[in-house]
C-alpha atoms as a PDB file:
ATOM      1  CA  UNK A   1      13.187 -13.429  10.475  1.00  0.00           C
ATOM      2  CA  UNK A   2      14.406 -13.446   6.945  1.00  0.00           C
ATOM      3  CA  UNK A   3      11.974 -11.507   4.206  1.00  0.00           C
ATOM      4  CA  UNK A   4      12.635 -12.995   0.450  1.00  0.00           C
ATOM      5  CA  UNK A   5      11.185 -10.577  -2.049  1.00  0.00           C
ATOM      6  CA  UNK A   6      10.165 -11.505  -5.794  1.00  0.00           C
ATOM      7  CA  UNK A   7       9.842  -8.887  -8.419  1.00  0.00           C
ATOM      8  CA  UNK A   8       8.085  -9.756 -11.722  1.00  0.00           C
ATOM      9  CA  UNK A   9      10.666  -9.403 -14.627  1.00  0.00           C
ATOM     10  CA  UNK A  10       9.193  -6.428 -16.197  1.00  0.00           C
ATOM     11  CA  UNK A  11       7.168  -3.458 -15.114  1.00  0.00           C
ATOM     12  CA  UNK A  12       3.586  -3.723 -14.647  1.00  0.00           C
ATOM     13  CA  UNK A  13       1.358  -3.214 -18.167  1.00  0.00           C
ATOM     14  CA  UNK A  14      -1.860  -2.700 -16.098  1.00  0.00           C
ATOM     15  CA  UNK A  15      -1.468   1.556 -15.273  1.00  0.00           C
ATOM     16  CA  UNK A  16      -2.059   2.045 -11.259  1.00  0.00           C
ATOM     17  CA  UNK A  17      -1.171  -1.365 -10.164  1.00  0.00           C
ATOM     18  CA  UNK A  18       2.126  -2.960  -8.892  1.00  0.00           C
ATOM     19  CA  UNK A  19       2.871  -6.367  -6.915  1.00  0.00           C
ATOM     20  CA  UNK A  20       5.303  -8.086  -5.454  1.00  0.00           C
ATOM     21  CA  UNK A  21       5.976 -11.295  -3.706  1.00  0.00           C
ATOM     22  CA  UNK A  22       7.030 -12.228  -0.459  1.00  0.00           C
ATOM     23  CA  UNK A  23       8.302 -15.380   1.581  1.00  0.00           C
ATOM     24  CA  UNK A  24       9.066 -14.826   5.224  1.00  0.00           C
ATOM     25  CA  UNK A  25      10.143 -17.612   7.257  1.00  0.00           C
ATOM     26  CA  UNK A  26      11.120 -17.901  10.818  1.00  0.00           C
ATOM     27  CA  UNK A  27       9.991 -20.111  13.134  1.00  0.00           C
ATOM     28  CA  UNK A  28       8.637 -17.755  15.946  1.00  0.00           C
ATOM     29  CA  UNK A  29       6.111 -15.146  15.436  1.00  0.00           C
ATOM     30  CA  UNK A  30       7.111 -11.425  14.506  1.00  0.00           C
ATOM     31  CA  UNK A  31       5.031  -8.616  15.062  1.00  0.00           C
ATOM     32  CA  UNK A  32       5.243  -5.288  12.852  1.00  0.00           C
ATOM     33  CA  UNK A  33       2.945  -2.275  11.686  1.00  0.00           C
ATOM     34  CA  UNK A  34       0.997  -2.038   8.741  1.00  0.00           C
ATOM     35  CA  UNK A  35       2.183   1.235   7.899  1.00  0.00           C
ATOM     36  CA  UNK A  36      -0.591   3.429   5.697  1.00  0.00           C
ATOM     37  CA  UNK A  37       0.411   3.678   2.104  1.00  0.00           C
ATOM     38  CA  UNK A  38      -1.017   6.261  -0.422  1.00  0.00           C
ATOM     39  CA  UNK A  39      -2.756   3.073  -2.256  1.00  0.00           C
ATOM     40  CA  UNK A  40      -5.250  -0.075  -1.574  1.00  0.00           C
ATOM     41  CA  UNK A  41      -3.207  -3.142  -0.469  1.00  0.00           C
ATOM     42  CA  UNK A  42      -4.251  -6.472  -1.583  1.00  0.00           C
ATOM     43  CA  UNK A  43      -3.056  -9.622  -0.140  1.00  0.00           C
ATOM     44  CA  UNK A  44      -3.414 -12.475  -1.598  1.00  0.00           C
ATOM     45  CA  UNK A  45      -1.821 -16.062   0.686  1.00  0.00           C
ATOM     46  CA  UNK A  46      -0.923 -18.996  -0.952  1.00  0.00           C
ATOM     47  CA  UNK A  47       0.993 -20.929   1.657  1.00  0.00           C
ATOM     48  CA  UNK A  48       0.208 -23.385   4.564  1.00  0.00           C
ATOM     49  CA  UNK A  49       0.406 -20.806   7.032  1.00  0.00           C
ATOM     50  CA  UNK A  50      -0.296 -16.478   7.253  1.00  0.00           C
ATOM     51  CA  UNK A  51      -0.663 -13.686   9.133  1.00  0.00           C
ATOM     52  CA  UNK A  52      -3.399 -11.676  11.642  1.00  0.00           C
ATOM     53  CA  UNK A  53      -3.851  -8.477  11.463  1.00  0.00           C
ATOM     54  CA  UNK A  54      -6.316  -6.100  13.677  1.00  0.00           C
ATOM     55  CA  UNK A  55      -8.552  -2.815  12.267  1.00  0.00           C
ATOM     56  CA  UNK A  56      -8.836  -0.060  14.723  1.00  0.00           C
ATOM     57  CA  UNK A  57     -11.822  -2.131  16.429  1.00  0.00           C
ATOM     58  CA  UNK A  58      -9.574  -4.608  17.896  1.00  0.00           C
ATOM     59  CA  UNK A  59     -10.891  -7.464  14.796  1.00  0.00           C
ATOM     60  CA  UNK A  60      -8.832  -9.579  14.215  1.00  0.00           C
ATOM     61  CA  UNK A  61      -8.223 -10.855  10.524  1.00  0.00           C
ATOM     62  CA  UNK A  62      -6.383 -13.366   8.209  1.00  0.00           C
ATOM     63  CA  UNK A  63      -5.778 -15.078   5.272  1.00  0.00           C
ATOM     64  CA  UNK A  64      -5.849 -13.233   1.704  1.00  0.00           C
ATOM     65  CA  UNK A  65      -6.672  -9.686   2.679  1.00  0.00           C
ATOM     66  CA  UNK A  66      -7.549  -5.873   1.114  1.00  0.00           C
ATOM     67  CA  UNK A  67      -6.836  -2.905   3.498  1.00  0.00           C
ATOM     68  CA  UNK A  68      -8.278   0.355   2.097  1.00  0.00           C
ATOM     69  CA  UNK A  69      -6.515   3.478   2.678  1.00  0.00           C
ATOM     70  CA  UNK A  70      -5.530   4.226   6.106  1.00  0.00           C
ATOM     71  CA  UNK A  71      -4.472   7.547   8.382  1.00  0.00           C
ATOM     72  CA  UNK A  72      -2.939   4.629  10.901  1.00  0.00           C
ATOM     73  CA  UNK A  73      -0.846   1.752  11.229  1.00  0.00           C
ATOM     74  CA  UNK A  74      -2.516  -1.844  12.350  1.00  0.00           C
ATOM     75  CA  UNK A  75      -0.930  -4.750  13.932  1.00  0.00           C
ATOM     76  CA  UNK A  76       0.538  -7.435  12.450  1.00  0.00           C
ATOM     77  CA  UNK A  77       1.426 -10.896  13.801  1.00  0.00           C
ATOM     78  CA  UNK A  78       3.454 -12.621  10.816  1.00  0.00           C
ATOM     79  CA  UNK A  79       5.245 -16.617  11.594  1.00  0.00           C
ATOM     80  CA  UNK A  80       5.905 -17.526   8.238  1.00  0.00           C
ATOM     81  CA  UNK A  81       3.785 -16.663   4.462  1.00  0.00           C
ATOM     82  CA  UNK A  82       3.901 -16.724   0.854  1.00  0.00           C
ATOM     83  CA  UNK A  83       1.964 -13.758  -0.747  1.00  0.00           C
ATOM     84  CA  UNK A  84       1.911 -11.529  -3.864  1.00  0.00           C
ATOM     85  CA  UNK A  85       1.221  -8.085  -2.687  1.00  0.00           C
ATOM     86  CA  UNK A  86      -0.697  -5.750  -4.863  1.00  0.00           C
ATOM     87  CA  UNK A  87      -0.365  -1.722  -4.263  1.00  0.00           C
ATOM     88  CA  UNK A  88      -3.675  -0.446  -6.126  1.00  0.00           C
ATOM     89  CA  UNK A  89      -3.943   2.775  -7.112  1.00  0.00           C
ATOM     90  CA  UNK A  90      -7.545   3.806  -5.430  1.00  0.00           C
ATOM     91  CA  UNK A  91      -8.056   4.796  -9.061  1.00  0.00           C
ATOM     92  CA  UNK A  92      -8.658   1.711 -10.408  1.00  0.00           C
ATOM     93  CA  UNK A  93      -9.254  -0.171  -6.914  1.00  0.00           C
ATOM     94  CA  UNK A  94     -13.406  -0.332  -7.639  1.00  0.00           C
ATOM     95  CA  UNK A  95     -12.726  -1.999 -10.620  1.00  0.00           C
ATOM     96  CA  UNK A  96     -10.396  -4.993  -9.660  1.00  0.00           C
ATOM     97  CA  UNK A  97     -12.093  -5.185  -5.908  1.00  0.00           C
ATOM     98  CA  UNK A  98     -15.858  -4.515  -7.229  1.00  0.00           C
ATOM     99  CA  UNK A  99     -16.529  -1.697  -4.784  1.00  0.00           C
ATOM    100  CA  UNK A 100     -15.121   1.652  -4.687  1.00  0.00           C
ATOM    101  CA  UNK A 101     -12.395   2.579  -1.899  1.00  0.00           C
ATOM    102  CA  UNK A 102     -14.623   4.885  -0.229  1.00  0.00           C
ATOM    103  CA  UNK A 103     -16.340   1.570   1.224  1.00  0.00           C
ATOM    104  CA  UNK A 104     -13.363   0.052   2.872  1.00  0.00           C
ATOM    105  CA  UNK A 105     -13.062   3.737   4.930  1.00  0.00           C
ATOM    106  CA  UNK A 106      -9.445   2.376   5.801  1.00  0.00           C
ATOM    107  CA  UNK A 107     -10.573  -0.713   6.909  1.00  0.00           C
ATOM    108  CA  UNK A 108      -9.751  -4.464   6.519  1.00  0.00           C
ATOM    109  CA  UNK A 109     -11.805  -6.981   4.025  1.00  0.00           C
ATOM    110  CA  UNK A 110     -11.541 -10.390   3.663  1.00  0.00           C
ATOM    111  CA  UNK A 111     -10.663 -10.467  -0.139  1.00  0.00           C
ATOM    112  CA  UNK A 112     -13.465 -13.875  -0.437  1.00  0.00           C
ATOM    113  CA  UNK A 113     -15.766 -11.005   0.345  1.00  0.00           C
ATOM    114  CA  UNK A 114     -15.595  -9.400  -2.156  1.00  0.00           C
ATOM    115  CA  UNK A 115     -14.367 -12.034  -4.858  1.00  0.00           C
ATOM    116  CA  UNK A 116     -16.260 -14.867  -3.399  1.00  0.00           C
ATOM    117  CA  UNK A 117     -15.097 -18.185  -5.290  1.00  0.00           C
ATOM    118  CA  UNK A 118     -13.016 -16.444  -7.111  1.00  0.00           C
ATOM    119  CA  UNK A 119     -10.617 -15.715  -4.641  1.00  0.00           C
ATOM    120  CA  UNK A 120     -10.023 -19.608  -3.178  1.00  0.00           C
ATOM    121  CA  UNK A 121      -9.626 -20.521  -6.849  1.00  0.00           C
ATOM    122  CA  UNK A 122      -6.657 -17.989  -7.171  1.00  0.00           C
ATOM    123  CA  UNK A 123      -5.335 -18.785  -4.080  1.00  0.00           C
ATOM    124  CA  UNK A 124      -5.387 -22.825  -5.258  1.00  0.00           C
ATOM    125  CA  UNK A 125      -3.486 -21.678  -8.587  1.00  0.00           C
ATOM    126  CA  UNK A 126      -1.314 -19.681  -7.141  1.00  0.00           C
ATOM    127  CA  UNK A 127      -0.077 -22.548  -4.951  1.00  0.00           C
ATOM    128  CA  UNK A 128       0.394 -25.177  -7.678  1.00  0.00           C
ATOM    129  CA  UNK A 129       2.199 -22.678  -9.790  1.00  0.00           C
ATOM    130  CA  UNK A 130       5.756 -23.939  -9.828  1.00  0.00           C
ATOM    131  CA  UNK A 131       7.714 -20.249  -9.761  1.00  0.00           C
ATOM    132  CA  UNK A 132       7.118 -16.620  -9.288  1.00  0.00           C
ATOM    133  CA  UNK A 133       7.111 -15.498 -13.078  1.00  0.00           C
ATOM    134  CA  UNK A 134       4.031 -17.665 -13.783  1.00  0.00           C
ATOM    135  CA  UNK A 135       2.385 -16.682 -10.569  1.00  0.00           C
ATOM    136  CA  UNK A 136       2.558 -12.659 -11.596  1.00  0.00           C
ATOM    137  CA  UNK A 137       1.161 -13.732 -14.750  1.00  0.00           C
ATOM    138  CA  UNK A 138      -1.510 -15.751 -13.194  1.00  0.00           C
ATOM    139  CA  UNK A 139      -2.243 -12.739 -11.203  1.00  0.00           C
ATOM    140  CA  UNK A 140      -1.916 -10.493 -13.896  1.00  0.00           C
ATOM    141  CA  UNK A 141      -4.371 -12.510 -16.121  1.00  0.00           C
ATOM    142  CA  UNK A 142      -6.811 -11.963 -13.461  1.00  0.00           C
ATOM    143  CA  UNK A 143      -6.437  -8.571 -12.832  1.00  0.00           C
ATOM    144  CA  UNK A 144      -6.983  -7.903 -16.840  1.00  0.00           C
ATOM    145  CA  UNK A 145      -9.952  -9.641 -16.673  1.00  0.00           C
ATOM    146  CA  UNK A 146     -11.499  -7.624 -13.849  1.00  0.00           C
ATOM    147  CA  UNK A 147     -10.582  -4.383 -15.549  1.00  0.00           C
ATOM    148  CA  UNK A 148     -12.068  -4.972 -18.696  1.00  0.00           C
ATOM    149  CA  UNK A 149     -15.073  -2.779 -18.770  1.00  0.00           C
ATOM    150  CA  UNK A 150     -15.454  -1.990 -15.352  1.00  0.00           C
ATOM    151  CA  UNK A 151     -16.870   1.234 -14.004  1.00  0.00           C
ATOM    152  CA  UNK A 152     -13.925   4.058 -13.505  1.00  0.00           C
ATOM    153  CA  UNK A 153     -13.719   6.983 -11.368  1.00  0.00           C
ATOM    154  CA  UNK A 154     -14.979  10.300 -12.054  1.00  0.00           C
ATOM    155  CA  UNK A 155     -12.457  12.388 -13.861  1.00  0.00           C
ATOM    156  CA  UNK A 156     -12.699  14.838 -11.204  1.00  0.00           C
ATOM    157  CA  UNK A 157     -11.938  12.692  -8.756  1.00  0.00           C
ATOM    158  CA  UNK A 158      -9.293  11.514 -10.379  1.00  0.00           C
ATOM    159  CA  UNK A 159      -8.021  14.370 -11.684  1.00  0.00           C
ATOM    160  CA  UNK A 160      -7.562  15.590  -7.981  1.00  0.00           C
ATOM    161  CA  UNK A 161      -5.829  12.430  -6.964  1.00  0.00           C
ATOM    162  CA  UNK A 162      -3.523  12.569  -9.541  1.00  0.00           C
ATOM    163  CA  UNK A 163      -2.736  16.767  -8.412  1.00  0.00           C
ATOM    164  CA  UNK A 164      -2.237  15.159  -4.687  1.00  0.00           C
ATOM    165  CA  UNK A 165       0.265  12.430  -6.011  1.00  0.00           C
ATOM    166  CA  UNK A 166       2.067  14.558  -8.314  1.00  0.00           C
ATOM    167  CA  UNK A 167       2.476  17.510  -5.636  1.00  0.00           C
ATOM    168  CA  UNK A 168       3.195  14.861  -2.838  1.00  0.00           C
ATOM    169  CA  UNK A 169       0.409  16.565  -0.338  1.00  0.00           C
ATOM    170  CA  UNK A 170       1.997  20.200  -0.717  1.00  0.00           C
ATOM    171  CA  UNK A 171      -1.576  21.059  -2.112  1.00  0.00           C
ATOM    172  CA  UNK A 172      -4.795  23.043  -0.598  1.00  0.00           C
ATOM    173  CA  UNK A 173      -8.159  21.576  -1.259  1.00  0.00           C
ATOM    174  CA  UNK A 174      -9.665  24.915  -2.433  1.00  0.00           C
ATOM    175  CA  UNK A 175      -7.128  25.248  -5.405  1.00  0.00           C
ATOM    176  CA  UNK A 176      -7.673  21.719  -6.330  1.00  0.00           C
ATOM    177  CA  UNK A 177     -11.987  21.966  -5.986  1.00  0.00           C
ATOM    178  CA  UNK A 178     -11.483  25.423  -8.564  1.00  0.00           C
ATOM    179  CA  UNK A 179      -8.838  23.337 -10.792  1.00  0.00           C
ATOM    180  CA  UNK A 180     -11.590  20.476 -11.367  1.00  0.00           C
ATOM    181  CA  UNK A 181     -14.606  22.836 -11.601  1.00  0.00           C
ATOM    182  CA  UNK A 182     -16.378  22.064  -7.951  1.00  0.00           C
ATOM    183  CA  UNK A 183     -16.919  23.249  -5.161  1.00  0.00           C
ATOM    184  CA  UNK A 184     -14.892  22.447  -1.929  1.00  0.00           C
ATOM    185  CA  UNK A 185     -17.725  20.852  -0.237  1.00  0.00           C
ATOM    186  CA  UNK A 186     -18.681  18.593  -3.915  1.00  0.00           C
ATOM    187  CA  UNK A 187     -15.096  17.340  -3.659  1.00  0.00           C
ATOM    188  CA  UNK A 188     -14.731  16.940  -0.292  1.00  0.00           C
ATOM    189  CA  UNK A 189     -18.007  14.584  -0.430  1.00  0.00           C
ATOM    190  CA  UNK A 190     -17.164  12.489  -3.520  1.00  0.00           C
ATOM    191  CA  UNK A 191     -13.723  12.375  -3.276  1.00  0.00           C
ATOM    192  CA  UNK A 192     -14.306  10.577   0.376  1.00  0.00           C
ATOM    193  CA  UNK A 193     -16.908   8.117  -1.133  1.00  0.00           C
ATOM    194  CA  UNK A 194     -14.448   7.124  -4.750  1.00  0.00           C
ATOM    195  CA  UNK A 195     -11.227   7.131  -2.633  1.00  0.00           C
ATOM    196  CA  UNK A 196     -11.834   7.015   1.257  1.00  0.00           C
ATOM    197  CA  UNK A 197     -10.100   9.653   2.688  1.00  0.00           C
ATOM    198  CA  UNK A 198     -10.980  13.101   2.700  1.00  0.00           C
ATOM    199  CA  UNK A 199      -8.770  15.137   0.168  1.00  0.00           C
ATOM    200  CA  UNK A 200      -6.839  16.585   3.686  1.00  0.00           C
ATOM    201  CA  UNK A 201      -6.226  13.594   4.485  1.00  0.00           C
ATOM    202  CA  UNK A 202      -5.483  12.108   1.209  1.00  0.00           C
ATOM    203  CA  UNK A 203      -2.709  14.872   0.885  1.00  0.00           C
ATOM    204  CA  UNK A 204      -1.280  14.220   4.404  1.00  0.00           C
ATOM    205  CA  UNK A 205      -0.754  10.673   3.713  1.00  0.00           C
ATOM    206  CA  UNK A 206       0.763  11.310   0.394  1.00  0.00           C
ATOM    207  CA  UNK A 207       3.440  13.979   2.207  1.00  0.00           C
ATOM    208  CA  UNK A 208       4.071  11.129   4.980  1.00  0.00           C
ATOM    209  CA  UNK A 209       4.469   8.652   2.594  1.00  0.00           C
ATOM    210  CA  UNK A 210       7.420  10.528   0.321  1.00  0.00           C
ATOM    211  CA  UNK A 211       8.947  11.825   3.302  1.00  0.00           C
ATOM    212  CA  UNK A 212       8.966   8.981   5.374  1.00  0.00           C
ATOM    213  CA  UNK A 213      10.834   7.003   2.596  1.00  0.00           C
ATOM    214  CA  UNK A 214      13.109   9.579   2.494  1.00  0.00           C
ATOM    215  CA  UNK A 215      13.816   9.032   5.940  1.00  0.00           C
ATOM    216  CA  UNK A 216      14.042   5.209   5.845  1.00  0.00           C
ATOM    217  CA  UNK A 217      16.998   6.093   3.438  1.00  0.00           C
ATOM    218  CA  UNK A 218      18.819   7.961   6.031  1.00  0.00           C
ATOM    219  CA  UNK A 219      18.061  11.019   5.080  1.00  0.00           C
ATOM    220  CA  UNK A 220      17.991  14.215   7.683  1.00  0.00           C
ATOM    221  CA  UNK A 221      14.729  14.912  10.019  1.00  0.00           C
ATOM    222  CA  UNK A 222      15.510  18.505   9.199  1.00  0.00           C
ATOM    223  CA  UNK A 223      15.981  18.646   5.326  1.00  0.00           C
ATOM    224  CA  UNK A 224      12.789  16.276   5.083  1.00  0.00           C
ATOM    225  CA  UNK A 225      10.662  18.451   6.570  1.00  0.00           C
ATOM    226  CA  UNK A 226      12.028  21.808   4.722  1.00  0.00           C
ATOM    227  CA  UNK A 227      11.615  19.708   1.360  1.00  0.00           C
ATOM    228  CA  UNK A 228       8.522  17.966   2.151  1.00  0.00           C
ATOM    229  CA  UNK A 229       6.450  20.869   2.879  1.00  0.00           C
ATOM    230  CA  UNK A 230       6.456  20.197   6.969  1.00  0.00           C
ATOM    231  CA  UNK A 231       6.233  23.869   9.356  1.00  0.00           C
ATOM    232  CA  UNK A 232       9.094  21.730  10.955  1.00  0.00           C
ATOM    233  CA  UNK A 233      10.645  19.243  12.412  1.00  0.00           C
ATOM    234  CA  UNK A 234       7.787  19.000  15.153  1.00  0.00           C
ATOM    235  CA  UNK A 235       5.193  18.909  12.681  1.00  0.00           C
ATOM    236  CA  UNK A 236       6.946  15.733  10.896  1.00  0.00           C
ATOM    237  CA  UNK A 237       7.256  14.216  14.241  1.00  0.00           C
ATOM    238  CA  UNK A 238       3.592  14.329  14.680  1.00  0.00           C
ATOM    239  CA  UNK A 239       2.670  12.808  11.646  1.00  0.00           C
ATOM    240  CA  UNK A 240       5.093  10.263  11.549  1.00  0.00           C
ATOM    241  CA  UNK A 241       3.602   8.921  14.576  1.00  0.00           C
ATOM    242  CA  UNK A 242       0.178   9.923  13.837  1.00  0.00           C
ATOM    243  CA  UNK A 243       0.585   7.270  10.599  1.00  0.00           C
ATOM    244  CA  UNK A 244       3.208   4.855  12.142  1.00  0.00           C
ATOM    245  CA  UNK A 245       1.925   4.547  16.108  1.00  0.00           C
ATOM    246  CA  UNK A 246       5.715   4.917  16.902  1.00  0.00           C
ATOM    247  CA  UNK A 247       8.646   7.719  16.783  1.00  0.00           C
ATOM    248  CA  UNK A 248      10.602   8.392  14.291  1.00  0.00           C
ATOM    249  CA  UNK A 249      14.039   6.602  15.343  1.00  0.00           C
ATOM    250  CA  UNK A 250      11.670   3.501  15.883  1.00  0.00           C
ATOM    251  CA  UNK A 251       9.381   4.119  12.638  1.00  0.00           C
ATOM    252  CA  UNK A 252      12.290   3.974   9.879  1.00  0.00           C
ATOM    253  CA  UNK A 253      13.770   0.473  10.721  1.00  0.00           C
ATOM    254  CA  UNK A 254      10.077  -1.115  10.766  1.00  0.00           C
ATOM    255  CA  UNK A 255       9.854  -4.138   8.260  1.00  0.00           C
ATOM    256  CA  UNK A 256       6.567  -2.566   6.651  1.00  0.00           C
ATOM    257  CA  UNK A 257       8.886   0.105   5.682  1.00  0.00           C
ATOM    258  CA  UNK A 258      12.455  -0.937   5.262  1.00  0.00           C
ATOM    259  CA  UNK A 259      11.627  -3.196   2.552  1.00  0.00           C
ATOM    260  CA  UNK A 260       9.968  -1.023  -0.024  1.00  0.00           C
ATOM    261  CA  UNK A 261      12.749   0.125  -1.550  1.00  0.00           C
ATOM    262  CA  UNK A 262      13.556  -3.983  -2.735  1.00  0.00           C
ATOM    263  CA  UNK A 263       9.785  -4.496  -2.814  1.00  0.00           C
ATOM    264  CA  UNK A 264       8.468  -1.352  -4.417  1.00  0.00           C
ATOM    265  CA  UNK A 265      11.380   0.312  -6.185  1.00  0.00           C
ATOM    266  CA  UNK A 266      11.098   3.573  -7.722  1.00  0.00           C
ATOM    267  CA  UNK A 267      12.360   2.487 -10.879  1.00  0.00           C
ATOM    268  CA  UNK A 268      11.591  -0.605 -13.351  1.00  0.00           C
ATOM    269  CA  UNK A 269      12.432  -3.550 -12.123  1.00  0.00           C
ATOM    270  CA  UNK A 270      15.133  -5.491 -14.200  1.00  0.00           C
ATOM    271  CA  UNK A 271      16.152  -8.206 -11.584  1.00  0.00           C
ATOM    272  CA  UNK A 272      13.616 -11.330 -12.714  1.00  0.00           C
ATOM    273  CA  UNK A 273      11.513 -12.921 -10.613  1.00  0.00           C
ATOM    274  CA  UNK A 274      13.748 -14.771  -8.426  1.00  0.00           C
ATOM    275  CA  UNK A 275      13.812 -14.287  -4.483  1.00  0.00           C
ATOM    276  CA  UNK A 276      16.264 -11.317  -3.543  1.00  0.00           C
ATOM    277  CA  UNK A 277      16.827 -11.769   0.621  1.00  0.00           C
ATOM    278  CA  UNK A 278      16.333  -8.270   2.586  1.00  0.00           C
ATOM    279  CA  UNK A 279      16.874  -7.117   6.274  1.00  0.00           C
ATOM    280  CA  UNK A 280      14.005  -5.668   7.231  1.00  0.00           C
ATOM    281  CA  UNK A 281      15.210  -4.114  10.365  1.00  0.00           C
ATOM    282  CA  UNK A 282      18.447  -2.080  11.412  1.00  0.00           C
ATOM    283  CA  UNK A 283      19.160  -2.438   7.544  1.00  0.00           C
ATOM    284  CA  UNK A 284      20.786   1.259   7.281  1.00  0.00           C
ATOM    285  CA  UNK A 285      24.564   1.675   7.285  1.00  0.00           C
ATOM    286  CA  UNK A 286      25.919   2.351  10.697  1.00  0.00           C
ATOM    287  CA  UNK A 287      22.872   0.424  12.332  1.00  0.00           C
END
């Protein structure tokens, strides 16, 4: 099942969020993980047909979606979509979503939900829109709106996040509670509520997330998890599957994965906004 990815033209002006777009074809249906990513995915369907996806309960969902931050992977049944994809930083999640990321608690929202009307209006706009540039500006436009003096996160909070990110997870939550001027318990409470992990897990998920890239890129099990701040090898075993649901020769050629580094790259993107094709799967040389 071919995956065609659309990158807007220029980085993102709106600090903490990113998007992409996505077409995936195919007649029959293909089913991947939703692997956890340190940030609040939004989906947002514009075509005739999308995907399901389950929460931990067994729910199933569809349509335009927001999954909060999760320690876990969730199904996915995908036949054929058009999306943009938005990767929020939790930081500035309660403003664009209207409730902090503490309430999602890694779950799955319908994104009417939360935007109501606003959401099927987007959703109509986005589908008349005649190319990807003016849909990322149409989605863009939105976003800016939302933002505009909304409620933010306490610096604290924020601060800590930002000490997580930067130190991808190699971090103890004592040091970061005396570097923001709380106590352990204080941040461990109201970090959970602003973000929706705990700042453990938070840290985990960030360490998973940088080393399981690094994997997807053919990188070694072993130097990953000297460099990543893993006991070793075992321990980034576990947590690969703890995040993924699957091992680690099985977890670096899933879709969810494999495409980030066309999706999400690391650096600017300078391609435009037309549709680059990808192989999501068995996409590594000598595969």
């Amino acid at each position: 099942m071919p995956w065609e990815i659309a990158r807007p033209a220029r980085a993102s002006a709106l600090p903490g969020i990113d998007m992409a777009g996505f077409r995936i074809g195919g007649d029959g249906p293909q089913r991947l993980r939703a692997v956890p990513h340190p940030a609040v995915t939004v989906v947002v369907e514009f075509g005739d047909r999308c995907f399901d996806i389950s929460d931990a309960a067994g729910r199933t969902y569809s349509g335009s979606l927001v999954l909060g931050l999760a320690d876990s992977a969730a199904p996915v049944r995908v036949r054929a979509i058009e999306c943009v994809q938005l990767r929020l930083s939790p930081l500035v999640a309660r403003a664009v979503l209207g409730c902090p990321p503490g309430e999602l608690r890694g779950g799955i929202v319908e994104l009417d939900d939360l935007w109501g009307r606003d959401a099927a209006r987007l959703r109509e706009r986005l589908h008349e829109s005649p190319d990807w540039g003016r849909r990322f500006a149409l989605i863009a436009t939105t976003l800016s709106a939302r933002l505009r003096d909304a409620p933010r996160t306490d610096p604290e909070v924020a601060s800590a996040w930002r000490q997580i990110v930067l130190g991808r997870g190699a971090l103890r939550v004592e040091d970061l509670a005396a570097d923001v001027g709380w106590s352990r318990q204080r941040l461990w409470s109201r970090f959970g509520d602003r973000i929706g992990l705990t700042p453990k897990r938070a840290a985990m998920l960030v360490r998973f997330d940088h080393a399981v890239h690094r994997l997807v890129r053919g990188e070694s099990p072993a130097r990953v998890a000297a460099e990543s701040g893993y006991a070793d090898q075992p321990h980034l075993y576990r947590d690969v599957r703890g995040f993924t649901g699957t091992t680690l020769a099985r977890a670096v050629d899933e879709p969810w994965l494999a495409v980030d580094d066309r999706a999400w790259p690391t650096t600017a993107a300078t391609a435009g906004s037309p549709m680059r094709s990808a192989r999501p799967a068995g996409h590594r040389r000598g595969r």
